[in-house]
C-alpha atoms as a PDB file:
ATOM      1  CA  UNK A   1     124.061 130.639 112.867  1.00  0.00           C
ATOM      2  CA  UNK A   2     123.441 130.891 116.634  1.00  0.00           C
ATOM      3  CA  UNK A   3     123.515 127.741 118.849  1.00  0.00           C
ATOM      4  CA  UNK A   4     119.109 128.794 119.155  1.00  0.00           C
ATOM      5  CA  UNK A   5     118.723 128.583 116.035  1.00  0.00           C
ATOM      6  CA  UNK A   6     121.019 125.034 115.613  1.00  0.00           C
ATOM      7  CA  UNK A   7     118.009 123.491 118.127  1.00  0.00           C
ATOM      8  CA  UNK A   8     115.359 125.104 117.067  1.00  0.00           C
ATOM      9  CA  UNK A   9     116.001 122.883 113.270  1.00  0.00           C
ATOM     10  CA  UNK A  10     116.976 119.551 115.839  1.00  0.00           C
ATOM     11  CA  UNK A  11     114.046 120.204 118.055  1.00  0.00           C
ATOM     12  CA  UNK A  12     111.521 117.799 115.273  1.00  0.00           C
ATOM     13  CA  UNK A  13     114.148 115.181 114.377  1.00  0.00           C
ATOM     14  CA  UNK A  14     114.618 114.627 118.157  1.00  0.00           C
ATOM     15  CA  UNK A  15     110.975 114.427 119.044  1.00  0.00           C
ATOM     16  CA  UNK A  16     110.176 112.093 115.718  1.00  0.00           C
ATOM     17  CA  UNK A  17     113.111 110.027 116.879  1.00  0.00           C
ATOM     18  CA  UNK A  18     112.446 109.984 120.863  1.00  0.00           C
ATOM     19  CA  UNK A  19     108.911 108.950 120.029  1.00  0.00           C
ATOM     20  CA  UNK A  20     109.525 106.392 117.615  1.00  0.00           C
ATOM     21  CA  UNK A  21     111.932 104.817 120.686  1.00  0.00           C
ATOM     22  CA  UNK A  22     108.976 105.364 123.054  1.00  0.00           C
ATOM     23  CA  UNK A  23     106.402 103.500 121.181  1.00  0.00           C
ATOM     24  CA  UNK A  24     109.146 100.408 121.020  1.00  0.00           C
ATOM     25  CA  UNK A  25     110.694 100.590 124.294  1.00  0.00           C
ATOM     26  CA  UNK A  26     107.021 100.593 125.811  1.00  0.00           C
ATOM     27  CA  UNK A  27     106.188  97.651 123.387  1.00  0.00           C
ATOM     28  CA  UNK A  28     109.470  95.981 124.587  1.00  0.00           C
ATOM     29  CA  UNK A  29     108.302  96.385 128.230  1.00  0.00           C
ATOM     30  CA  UNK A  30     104.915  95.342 127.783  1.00  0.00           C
ATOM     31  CA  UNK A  31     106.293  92.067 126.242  1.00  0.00           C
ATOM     32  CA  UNK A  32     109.084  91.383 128.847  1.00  0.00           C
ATOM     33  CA  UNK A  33     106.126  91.937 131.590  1.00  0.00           C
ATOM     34  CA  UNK A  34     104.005  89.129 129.502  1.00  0.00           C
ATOM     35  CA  UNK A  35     100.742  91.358 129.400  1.00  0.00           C
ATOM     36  CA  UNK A  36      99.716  90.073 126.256  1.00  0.00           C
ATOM     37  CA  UNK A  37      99.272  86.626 125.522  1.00  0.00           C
ATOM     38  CA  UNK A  38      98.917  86.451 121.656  1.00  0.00           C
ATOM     39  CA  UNK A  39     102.747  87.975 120.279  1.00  0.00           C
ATOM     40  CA  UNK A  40     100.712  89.749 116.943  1.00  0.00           C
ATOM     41  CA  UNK A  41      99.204  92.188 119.410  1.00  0.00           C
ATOM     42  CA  UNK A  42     102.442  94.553 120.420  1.00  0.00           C
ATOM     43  CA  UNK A  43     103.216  94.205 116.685  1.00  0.00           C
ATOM     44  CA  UNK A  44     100.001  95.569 115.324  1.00  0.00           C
ATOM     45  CA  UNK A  45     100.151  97.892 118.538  1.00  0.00           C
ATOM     46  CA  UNK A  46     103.611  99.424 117.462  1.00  0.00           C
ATOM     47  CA  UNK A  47     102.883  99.143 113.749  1.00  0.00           C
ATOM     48  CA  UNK A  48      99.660 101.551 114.487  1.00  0.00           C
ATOM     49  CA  UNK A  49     100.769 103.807 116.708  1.00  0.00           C
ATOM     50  CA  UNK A  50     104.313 104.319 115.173  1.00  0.00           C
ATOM     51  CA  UNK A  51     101.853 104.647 111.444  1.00  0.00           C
ATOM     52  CA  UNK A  52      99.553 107.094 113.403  1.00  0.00           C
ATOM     53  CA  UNK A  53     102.537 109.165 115.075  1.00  0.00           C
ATOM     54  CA  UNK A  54     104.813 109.474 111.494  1.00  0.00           C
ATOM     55  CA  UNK A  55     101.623 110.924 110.109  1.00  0.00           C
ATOM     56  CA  UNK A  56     101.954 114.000 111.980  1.00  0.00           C
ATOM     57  CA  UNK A  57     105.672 114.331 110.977  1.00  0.00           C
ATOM     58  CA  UNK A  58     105.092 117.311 108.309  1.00  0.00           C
ATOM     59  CA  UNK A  59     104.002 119.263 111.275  1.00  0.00           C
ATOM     60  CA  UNK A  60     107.394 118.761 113.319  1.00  0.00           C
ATOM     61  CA  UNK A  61     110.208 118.730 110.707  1.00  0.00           C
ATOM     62  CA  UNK A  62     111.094 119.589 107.000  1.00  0.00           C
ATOM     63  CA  UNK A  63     110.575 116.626 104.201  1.00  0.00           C
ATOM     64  CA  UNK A  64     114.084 116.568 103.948  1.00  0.00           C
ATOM     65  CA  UNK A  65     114.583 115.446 107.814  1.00  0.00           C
ATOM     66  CA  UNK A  66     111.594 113.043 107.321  1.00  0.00           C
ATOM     67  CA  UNK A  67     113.371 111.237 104.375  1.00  0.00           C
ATOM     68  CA  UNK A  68     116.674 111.400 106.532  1.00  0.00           C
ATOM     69  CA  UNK A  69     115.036 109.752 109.512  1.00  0.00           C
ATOM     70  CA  UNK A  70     113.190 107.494 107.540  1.00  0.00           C
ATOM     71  CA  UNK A  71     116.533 105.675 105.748  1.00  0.00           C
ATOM     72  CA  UNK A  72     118.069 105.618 109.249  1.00  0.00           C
ATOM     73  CA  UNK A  73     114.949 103.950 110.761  1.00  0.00           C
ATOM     74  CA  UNK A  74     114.890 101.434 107.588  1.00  0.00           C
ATOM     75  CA  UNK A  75     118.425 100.366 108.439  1.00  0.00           C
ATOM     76  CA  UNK A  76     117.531 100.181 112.572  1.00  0.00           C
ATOM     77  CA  UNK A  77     114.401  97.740 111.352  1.00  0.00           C
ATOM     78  CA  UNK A  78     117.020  96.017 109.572  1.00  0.00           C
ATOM     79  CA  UNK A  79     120.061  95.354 112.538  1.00  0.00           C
ATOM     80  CA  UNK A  80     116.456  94.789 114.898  1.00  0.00           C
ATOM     81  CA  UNK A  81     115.814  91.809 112.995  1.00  0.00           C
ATOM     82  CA  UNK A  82     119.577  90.506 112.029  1.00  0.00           C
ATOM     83  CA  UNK A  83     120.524  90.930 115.638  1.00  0.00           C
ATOM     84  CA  UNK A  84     117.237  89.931 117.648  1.00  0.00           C
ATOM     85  CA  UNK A  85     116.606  93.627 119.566  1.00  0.00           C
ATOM     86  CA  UNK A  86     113.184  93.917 119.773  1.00  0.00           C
ATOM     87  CA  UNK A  87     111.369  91.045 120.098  1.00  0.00           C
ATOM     88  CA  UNK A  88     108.473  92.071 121.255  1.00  0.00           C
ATOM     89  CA  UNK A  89     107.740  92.632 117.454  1.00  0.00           C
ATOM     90  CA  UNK A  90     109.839  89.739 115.863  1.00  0.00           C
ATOM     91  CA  UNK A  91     107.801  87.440 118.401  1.00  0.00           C
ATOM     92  CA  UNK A  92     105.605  86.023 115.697  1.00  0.00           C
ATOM     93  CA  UNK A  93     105.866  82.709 114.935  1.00  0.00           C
ATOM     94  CA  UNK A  94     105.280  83.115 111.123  1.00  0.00           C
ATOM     95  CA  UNK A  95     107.325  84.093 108.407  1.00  0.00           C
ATOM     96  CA  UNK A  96     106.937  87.984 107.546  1.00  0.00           C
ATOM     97  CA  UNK A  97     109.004  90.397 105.355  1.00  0.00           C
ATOM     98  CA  UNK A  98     107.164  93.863 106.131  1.00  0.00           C
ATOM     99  CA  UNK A  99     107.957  95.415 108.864  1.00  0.00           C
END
């Protein structure tokens, strides 16, 4: 197996990852720069457009990878909320258990 080949199978993970942390760290920023006044709209924002974005998945990377990324995303949700990272979408001030 040639090192081409090696990023050729990375090159979907990496773009279904690096746009996952785009959506976030843009939601992030638009939070910290107080651009939205009501804290459920960068939640529904980043709940839509990460939604929208994972649909197109299938056309980037293998099932397999998609299941992969898709545990290690469950447990990043999971240290977000035990440990306070993004709060841009744990700003609402009601109880919730989907994320």
């Amino acid at each position: 197996m040639q090192i081409s080949d090696i990023a050729h199978a990375l090159t979907g993970p990496i773009a279904g990852v690096g746009g996952i942390a785009f959506i976030l760290l843009s939601s992030e920023l638009l939070w910290y720069l107080r651009l939205f006044k009501n804290s459920e709209i960068p939640r529904k924002l980043v709940h839509i457009l990460t939604g929208v974005y994972i649909a197109f998945w299938p056309l980037l990377m293998s099932f397999a990878w998609i299941q992969i990324l898709s545990i290690l995303l469950l447990g990043a949700v999971y240290v977000s909320k035990k440990w306070h990272i993004f709060r841009s979408i744990h700003a609402v001030k009601r109880v919730t258990y989907g994320e």
